[in-house]
PDB file of N, CA and C in Angstrom:
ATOM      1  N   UNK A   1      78.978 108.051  83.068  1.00  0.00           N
ATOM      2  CA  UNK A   1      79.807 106.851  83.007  1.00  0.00           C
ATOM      3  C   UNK A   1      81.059 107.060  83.838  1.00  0.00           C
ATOM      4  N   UNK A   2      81.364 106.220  84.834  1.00  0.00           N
ATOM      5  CA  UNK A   2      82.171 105.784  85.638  1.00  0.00           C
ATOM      6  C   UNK A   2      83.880 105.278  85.043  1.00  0.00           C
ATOM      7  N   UNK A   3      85.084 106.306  84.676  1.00  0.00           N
ATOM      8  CA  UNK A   3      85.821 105.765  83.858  1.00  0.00           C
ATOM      9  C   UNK A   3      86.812 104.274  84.812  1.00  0.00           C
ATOM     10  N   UNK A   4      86.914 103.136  84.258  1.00  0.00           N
ATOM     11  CA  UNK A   4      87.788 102.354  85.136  1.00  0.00           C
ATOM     12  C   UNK A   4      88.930 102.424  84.802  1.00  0.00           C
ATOM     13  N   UNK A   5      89.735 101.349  85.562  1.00  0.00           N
ATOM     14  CA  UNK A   5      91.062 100.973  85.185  1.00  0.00           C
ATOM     15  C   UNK A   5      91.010  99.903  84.456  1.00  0.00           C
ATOM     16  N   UNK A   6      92.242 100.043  83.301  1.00  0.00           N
ATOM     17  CA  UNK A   6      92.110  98.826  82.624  1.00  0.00           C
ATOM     18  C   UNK A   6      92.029  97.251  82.675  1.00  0.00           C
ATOM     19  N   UNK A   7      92.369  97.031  84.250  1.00  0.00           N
ATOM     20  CA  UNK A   7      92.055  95.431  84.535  1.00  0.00           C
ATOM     21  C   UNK A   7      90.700  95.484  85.130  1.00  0.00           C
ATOM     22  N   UNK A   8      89.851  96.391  85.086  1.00  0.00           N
ATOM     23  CA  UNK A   8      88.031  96.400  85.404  1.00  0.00           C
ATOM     24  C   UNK A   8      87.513  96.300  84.049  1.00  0.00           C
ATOM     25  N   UNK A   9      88.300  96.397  82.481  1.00  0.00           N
ATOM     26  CA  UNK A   9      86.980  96.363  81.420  1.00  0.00           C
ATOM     27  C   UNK A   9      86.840  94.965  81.087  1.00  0.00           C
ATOM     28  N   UNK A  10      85.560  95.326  80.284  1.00  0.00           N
ATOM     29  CA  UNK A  10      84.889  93.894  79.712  1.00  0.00           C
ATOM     30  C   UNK A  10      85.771  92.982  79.278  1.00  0.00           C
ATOM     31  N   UNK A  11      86.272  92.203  79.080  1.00  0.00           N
ATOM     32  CA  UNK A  11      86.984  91.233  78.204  1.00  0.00           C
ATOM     33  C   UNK A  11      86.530  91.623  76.638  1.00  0.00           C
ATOM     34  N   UNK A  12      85.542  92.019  76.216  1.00  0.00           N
ATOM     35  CA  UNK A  12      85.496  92.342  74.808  1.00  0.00           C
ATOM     36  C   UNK A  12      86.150  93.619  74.763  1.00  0.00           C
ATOM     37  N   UNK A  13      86.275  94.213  75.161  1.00  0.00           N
ATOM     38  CA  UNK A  13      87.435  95.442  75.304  1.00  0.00           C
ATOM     39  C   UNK A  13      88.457  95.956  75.583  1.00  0.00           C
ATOM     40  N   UNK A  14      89.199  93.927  76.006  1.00  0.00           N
ATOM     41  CA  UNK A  14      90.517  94.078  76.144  1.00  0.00           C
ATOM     42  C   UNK A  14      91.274  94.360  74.893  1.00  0.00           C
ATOM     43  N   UNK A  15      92.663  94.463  74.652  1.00  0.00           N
ATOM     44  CA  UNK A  15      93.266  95.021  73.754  1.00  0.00           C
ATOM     45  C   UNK A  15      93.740  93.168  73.534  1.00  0.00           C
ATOM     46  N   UNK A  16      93.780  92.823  72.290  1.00  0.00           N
ATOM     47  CA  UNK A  16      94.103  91.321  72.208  1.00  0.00           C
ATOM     48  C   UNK A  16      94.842  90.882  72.437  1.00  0.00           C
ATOM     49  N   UNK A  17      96.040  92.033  72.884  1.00  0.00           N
ATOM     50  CA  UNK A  17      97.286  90.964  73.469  1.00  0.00           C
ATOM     51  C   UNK A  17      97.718  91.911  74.227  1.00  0.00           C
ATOM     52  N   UNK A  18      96.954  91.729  75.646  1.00  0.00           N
ATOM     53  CA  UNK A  18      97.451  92.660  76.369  1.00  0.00           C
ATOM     54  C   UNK A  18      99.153  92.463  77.307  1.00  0.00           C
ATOM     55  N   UNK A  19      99.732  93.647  77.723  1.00  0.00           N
ATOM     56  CA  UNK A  19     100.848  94.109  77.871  1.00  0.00           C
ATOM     57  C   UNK A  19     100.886  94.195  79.358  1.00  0.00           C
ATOM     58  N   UNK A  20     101.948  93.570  79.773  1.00  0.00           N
ATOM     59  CA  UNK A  20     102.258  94.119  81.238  1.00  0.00           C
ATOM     60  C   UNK A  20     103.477  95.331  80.969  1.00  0.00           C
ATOM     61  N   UNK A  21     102.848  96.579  81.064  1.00  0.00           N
ATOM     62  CA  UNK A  21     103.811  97.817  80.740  1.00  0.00           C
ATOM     63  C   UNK A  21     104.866  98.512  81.290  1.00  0.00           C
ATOM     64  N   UNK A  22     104.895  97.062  82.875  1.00  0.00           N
ATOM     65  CA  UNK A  22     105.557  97.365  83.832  1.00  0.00           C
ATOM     66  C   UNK A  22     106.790  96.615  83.869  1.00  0.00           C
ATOM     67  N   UNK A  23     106.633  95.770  82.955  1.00  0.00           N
ATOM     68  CA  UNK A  23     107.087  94.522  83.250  1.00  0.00           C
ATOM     69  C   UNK A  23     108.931  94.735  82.624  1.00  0.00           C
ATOM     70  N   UNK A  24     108.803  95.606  81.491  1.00  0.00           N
ATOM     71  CA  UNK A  24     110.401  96.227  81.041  1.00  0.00           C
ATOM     72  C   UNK A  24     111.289  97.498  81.851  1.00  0.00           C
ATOM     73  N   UNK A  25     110.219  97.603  83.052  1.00  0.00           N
ATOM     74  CA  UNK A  25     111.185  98.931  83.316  1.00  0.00           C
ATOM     75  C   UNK A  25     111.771  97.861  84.703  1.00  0.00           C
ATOM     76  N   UNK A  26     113.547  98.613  84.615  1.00  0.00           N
ATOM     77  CA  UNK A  26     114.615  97.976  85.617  1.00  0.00           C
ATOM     78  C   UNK A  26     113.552  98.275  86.894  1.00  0.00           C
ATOM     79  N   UNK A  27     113.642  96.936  87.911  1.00  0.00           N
ATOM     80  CA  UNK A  27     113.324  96.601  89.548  1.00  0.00           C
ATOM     81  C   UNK A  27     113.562  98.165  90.249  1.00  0.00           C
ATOM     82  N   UNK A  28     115.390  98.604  89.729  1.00  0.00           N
ATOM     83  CA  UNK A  28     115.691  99.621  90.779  1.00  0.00           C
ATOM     84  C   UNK A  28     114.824 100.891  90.232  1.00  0.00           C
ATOM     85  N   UNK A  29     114.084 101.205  89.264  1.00  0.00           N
ATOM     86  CA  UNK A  29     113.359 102.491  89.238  1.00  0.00           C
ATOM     87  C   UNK A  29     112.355 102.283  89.488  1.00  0.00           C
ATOM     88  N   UNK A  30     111.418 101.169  89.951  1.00  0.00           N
ATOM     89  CA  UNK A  30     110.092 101.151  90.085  1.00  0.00           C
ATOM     90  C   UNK A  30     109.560 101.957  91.406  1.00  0.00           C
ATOM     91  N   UNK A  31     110.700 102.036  92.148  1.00  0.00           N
ATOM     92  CA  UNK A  31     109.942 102.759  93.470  1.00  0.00           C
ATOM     93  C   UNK A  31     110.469 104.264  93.740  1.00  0.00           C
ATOM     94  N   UNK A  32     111.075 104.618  92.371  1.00  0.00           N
ATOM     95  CA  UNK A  32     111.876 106.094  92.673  1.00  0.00           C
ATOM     96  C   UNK A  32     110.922 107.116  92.020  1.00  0.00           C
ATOM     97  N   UNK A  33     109.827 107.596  92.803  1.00  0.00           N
ATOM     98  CA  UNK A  33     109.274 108.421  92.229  1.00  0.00           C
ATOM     99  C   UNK A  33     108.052 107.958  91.091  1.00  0.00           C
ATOM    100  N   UNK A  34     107.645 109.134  90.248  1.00  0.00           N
ATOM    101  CA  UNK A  34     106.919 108.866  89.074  1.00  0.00           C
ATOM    102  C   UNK A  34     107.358 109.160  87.593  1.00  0.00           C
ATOM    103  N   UNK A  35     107.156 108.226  86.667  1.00  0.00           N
ATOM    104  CA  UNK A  35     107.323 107.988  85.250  1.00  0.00           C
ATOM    105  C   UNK A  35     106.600 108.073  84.573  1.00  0.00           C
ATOM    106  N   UNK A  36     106.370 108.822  83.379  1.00  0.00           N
ATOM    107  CA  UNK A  36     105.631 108.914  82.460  1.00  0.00           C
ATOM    108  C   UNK A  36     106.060 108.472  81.168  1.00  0.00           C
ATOM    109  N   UNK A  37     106.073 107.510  80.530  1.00  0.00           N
ATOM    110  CA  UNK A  37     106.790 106.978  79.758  1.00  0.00           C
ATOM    111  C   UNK A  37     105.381 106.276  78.310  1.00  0.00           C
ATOM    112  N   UNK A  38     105.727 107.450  77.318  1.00  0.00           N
ATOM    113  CA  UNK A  38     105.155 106.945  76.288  1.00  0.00           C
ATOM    114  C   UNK A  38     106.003 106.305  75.223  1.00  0.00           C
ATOM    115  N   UNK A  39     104.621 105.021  74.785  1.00  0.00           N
ATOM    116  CA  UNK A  39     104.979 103.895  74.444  1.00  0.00           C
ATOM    117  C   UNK A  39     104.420 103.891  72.799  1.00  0.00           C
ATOM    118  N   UNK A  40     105.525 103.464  72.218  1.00  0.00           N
ATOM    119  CA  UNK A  40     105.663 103.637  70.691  1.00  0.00           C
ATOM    120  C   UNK A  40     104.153 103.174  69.858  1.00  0.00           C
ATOM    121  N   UNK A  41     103.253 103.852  69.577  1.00  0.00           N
ATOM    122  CA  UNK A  41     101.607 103.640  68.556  1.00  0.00           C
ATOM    123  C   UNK A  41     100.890 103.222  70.143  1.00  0.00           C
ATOM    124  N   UNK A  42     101.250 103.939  71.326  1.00  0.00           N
ATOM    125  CA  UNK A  42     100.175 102.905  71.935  1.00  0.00           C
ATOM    126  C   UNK A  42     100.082 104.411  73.238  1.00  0.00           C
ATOM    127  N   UNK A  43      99.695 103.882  74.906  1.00  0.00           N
ATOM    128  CA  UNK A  43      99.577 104.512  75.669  1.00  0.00           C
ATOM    129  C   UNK A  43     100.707 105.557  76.262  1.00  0.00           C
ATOM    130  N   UNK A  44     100.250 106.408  77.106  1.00  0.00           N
ATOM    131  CA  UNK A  44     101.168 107.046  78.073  1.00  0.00           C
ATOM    132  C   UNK A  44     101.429 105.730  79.126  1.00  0.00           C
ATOM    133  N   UNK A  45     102.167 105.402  79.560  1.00  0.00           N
ATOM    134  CA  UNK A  45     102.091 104.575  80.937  1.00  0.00           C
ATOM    135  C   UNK A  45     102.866 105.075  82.129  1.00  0.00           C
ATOM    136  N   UNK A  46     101.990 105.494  83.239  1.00  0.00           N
ATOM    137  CA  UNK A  46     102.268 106.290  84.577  1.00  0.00           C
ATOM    138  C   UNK A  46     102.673 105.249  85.421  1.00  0.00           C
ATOM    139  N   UNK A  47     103.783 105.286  85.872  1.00  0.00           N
ATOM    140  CA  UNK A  47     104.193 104.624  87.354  1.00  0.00           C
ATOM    141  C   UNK A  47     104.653 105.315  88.424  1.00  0.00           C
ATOM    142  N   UNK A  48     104.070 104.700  89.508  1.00  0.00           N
ATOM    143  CA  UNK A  48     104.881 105.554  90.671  1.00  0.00           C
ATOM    144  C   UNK A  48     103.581 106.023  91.716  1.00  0.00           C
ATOM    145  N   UNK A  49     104.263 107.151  92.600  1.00  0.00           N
ATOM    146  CA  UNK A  49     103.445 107.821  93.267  1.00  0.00           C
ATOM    147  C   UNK A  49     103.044 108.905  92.550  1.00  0.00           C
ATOM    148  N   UNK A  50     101.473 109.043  91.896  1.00  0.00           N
ATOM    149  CA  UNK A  50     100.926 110.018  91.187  1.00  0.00           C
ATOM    150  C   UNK A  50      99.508 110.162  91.654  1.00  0.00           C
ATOM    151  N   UNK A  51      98.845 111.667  91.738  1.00  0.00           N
ATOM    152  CA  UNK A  51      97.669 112.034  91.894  1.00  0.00           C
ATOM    153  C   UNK A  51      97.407 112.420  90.213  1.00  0.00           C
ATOM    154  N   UNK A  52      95.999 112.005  89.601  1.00  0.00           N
ATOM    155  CA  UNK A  52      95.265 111.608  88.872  1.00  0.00           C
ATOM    156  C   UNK A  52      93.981 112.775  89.154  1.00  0.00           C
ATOM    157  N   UNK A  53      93.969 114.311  88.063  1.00  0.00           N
ATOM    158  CA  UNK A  53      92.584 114.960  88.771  1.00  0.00           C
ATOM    159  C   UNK A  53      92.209 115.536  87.533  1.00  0.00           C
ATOM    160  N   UNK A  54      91.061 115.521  87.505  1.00  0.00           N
ATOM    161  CA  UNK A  54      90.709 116.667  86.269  1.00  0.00           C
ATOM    162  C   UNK A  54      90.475 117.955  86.364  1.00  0.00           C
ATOM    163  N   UNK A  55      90.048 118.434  85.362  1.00  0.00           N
ATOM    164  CA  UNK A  55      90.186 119.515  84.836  1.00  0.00           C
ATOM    165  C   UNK A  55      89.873 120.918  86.258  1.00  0.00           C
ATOM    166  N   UNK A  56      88.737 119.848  87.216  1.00  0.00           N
ATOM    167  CA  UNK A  56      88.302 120.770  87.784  1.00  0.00           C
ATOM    168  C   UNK A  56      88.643 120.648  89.176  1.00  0.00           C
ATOM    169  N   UNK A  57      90.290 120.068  89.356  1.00  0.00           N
ATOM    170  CA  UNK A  57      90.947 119.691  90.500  1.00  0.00           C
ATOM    171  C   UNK A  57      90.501 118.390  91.175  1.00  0.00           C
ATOM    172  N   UNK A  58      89.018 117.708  90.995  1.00  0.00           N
ATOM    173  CA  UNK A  58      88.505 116.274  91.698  1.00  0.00           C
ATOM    174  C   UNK A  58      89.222 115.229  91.036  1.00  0.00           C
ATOM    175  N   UNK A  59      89.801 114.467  91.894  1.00  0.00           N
ATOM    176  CA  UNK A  59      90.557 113.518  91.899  1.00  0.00           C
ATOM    177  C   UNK A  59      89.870 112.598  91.256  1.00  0.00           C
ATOM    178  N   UNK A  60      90.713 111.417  90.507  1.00  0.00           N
ATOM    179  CA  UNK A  60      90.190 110.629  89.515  1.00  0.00           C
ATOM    180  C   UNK A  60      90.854 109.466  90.101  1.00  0.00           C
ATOM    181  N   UNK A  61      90.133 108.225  91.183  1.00  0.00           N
ATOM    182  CA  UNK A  61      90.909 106.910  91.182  1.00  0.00           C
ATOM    183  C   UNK A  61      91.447 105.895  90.608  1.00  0.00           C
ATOM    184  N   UNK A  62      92.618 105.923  90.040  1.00  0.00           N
ATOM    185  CA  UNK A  62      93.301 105.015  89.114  1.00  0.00           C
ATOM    186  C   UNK A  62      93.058 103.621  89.525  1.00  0.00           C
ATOM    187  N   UNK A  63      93.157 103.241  90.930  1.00  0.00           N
ATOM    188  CA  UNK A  63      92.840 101.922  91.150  1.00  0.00           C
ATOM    189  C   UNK A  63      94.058 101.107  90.813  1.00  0.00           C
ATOM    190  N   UNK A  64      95.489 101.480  90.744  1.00  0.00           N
ATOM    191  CA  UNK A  64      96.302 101.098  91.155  1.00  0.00           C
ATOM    192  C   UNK A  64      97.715 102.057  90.449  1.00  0.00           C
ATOM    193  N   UNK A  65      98.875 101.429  90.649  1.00  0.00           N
ATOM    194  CA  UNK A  65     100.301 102.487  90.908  1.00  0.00           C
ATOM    195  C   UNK A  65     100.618 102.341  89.499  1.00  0.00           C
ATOM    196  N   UNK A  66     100.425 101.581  88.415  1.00  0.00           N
ATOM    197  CA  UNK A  66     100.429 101.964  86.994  1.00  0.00           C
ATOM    198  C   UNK A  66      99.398 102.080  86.535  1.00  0.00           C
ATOM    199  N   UNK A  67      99.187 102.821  85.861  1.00  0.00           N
ATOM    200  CA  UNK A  67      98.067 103.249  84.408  1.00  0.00           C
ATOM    201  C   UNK A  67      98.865 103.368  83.077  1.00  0.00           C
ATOM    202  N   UNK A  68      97.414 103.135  81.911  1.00  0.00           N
ATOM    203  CA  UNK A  68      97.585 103.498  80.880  1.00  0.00           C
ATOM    204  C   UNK A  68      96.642 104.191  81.103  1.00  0.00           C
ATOM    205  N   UNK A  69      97.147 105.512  79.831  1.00  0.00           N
ATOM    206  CA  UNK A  69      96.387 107.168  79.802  1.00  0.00           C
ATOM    207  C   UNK A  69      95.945 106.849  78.248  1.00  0.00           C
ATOM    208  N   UNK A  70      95.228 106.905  77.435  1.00  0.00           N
ATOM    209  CA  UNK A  70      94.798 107.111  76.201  1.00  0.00           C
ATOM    210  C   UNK A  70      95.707 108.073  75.547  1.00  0.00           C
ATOM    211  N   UNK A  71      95.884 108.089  74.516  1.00  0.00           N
ATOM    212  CA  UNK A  71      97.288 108.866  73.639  1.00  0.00           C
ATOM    213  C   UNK A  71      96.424 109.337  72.546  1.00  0.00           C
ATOM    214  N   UNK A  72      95.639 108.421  71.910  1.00  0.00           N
ATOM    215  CA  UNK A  72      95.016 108.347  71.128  1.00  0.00           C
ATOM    216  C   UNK A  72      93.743 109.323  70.663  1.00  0.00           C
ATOM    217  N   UNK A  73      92.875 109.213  71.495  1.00  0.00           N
ATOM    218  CA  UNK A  73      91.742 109.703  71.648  1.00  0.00           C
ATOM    219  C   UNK A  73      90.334 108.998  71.610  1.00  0.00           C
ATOM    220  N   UNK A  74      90.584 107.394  71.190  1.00  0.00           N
ATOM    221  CA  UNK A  74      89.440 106.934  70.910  1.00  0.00           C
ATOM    222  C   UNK A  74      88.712 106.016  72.193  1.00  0.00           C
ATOM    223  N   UNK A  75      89.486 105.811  72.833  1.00  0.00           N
ATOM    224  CA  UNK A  75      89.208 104.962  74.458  1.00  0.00           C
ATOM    225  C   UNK A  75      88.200 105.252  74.735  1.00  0.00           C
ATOM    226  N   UNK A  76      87.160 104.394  74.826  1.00  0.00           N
ATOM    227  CA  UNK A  76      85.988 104.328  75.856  1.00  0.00           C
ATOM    228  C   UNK A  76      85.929 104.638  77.306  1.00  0.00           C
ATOM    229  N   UNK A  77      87.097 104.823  77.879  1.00  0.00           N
ATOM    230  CA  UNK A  77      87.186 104.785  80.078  1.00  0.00           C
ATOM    231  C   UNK A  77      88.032 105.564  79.508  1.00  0.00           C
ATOM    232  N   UNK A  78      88.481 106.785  78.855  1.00  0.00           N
ATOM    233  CA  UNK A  78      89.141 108.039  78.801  1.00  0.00           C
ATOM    234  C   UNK A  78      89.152 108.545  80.654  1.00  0.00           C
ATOM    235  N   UNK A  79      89.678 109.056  81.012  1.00  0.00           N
ATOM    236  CA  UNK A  79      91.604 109.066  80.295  1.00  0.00           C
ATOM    237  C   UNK A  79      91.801 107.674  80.235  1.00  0.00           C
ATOM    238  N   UNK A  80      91.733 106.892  80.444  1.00  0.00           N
ATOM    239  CA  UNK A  80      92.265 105.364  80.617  1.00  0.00           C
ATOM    240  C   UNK A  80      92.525 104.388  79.119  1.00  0.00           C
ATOM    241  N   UNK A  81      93.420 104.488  78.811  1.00  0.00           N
ATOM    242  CA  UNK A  81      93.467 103.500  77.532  1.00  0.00           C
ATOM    243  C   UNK A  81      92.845 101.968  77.876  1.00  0.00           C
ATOM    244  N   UNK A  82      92.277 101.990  76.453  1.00  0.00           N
ATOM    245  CA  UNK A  82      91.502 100.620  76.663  1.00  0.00           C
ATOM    246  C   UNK A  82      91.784  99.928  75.504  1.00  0.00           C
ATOM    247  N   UNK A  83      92.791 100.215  74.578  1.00  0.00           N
ATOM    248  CA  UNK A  83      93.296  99.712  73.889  1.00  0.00           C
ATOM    249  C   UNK A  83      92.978 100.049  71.983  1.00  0.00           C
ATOM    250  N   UNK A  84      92.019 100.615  72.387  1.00  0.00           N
ATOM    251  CA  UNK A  84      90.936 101.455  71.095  1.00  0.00           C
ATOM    252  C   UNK A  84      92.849 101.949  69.662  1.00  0.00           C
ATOM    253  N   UNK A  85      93.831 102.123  70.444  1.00  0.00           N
ATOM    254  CA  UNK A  85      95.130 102.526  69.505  1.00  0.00           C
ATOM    255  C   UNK A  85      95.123 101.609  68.781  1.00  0.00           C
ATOM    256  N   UNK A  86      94.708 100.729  68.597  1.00  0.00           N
ATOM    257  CA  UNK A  86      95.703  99.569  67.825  1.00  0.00           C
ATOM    258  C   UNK A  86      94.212  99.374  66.822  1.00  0.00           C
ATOM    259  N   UNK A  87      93.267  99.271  67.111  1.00  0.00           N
ATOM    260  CA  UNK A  87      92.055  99.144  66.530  1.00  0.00           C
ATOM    261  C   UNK A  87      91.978 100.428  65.266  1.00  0.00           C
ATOM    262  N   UNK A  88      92.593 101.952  65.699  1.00  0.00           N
ATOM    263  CA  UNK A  88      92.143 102.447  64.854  1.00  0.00           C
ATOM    264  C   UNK A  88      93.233 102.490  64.307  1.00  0.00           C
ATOM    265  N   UNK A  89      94.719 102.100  64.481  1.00  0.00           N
ATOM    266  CA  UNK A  89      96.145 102.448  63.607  1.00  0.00           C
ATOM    267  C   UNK A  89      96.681 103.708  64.131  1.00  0.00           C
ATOM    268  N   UNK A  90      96.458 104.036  65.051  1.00  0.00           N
ATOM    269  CA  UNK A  90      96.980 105.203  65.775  1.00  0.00           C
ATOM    270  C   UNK A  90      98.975 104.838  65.765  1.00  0.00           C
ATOM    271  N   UNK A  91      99.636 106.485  65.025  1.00  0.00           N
ATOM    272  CA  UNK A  91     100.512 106.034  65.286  1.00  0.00           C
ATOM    273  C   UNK A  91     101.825 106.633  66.051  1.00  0.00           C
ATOM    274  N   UNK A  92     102.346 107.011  66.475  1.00  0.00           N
ATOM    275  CA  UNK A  92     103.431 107.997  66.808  1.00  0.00           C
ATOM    276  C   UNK A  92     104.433 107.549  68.135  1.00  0.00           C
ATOM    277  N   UNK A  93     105.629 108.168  67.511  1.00  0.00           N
ATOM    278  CA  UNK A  93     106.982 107.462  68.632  1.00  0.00           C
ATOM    279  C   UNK A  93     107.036 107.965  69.979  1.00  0.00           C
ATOM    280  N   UNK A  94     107.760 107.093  70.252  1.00  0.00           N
ATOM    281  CA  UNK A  94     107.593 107.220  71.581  1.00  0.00           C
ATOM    282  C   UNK A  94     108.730 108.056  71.896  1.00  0.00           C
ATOM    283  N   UNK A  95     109.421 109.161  71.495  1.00  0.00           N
ATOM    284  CA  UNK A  95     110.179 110.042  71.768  1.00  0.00           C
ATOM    285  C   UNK A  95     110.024 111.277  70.665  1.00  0.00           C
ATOM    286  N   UNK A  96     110.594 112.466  70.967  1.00  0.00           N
ATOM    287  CA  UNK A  96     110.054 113.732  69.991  1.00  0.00           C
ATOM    288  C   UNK A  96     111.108 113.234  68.925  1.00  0.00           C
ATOM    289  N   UNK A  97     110.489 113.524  67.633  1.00  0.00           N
ATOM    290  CA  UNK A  97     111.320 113.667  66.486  1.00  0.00           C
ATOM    291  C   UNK A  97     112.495 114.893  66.082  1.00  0.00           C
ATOM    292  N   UNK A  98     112.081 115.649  67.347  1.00  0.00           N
ATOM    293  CA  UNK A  98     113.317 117.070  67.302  1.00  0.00           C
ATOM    294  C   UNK A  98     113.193 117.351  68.907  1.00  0.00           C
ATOM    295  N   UNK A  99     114.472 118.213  69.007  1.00  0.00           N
ATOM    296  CA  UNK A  99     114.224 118.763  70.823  1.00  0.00           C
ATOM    297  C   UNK A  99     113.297 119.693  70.743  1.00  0.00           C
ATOM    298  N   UNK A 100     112.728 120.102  72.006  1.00  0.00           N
ATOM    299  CA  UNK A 100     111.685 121.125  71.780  1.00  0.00           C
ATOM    300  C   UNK A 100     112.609 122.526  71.809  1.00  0.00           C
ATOM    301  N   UNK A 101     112.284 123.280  71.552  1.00  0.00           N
ATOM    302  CA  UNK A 101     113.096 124.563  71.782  1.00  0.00           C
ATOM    303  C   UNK A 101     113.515 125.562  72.904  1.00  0.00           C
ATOM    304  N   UNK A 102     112.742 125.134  74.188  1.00  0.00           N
ATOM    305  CA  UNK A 102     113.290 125.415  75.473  1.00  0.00           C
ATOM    306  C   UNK A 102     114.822 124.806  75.593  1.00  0.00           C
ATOM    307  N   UNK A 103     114.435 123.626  75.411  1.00  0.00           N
ATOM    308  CA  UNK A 103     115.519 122.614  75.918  1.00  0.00           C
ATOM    309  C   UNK A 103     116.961 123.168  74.499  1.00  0.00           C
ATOM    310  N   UNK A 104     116.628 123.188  73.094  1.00  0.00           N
ATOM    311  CA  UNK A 104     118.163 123.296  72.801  1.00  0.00           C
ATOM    312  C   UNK A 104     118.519 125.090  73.223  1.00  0.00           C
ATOM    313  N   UNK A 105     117.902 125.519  73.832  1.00  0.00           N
ATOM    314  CA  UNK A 105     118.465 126.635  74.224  1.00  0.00           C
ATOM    315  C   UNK A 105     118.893 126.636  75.823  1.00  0.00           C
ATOM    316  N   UNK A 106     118.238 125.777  76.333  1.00  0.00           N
ATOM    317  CA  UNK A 106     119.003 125.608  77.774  1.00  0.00           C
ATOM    318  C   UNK A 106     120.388 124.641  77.400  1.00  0.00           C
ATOM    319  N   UNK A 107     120.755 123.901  76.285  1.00  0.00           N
ATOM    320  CA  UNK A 107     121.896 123.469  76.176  1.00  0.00           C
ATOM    321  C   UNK A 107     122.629 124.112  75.685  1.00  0.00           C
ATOM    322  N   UNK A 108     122.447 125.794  74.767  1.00  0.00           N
ATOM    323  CA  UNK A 108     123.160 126.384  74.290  1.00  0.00           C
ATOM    324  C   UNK A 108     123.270 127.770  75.112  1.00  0.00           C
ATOM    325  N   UNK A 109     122.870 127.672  76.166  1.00  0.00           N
ATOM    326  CA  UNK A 109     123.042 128.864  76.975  1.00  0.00           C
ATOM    327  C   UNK A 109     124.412 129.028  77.741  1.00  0.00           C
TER     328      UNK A 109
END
């Protein structure tokens, strides 16, 4: 199976109210680079200039400059969210609930 991008699935496998994920981030960051920005019970969403490869270095065509990545695990077009989060109650924030511990030691160094 051939994974797509999310504006190639079935209509029965759209997510019921689908999201333009692009549509809240400010004009001036859309062309600075790449973003990975996970989104509260739902996808990773990638913008920007990004290469997309698996495990075994072969490139994976996103088929355009944003994606959703599955967070979840249940997506049918893995990596590609297809909206399967909301179906099963998948839930978690969209920022860490503590710093990781690299980071409060690079602020306490």
């Amino acid at each position: 199976m051939t994974a797509q991008p999310a504006e190639k699935m079935p209509a029965e496998e759209m997510p019921a109210e689908p999201r333009r994920y692009d549509e809240d981030l400010p004009v001036a960051e859309r062309g600075s680079g790449t973003t990975i920005t996970p989104y509260r019970d739902g996808p990773l969403i990638v913008r920007g200039d990004f290469r997309l490869v698996d495990q075994d270095g072969a490139e994976i065509d996103p088929g355009r400059e944003t994606i959703a990545l599955c967070r979840c695990g249940k997506s049918g077009i893995k990596p590609f969210c297809d909206g399967s989060h909301k179906r099963s109650g998948f839930s978690a924030p969209s920022a860490p609930s503590r710093p990781r511990p690299a980071a409060q030691l690079r602020q306490d160094g």
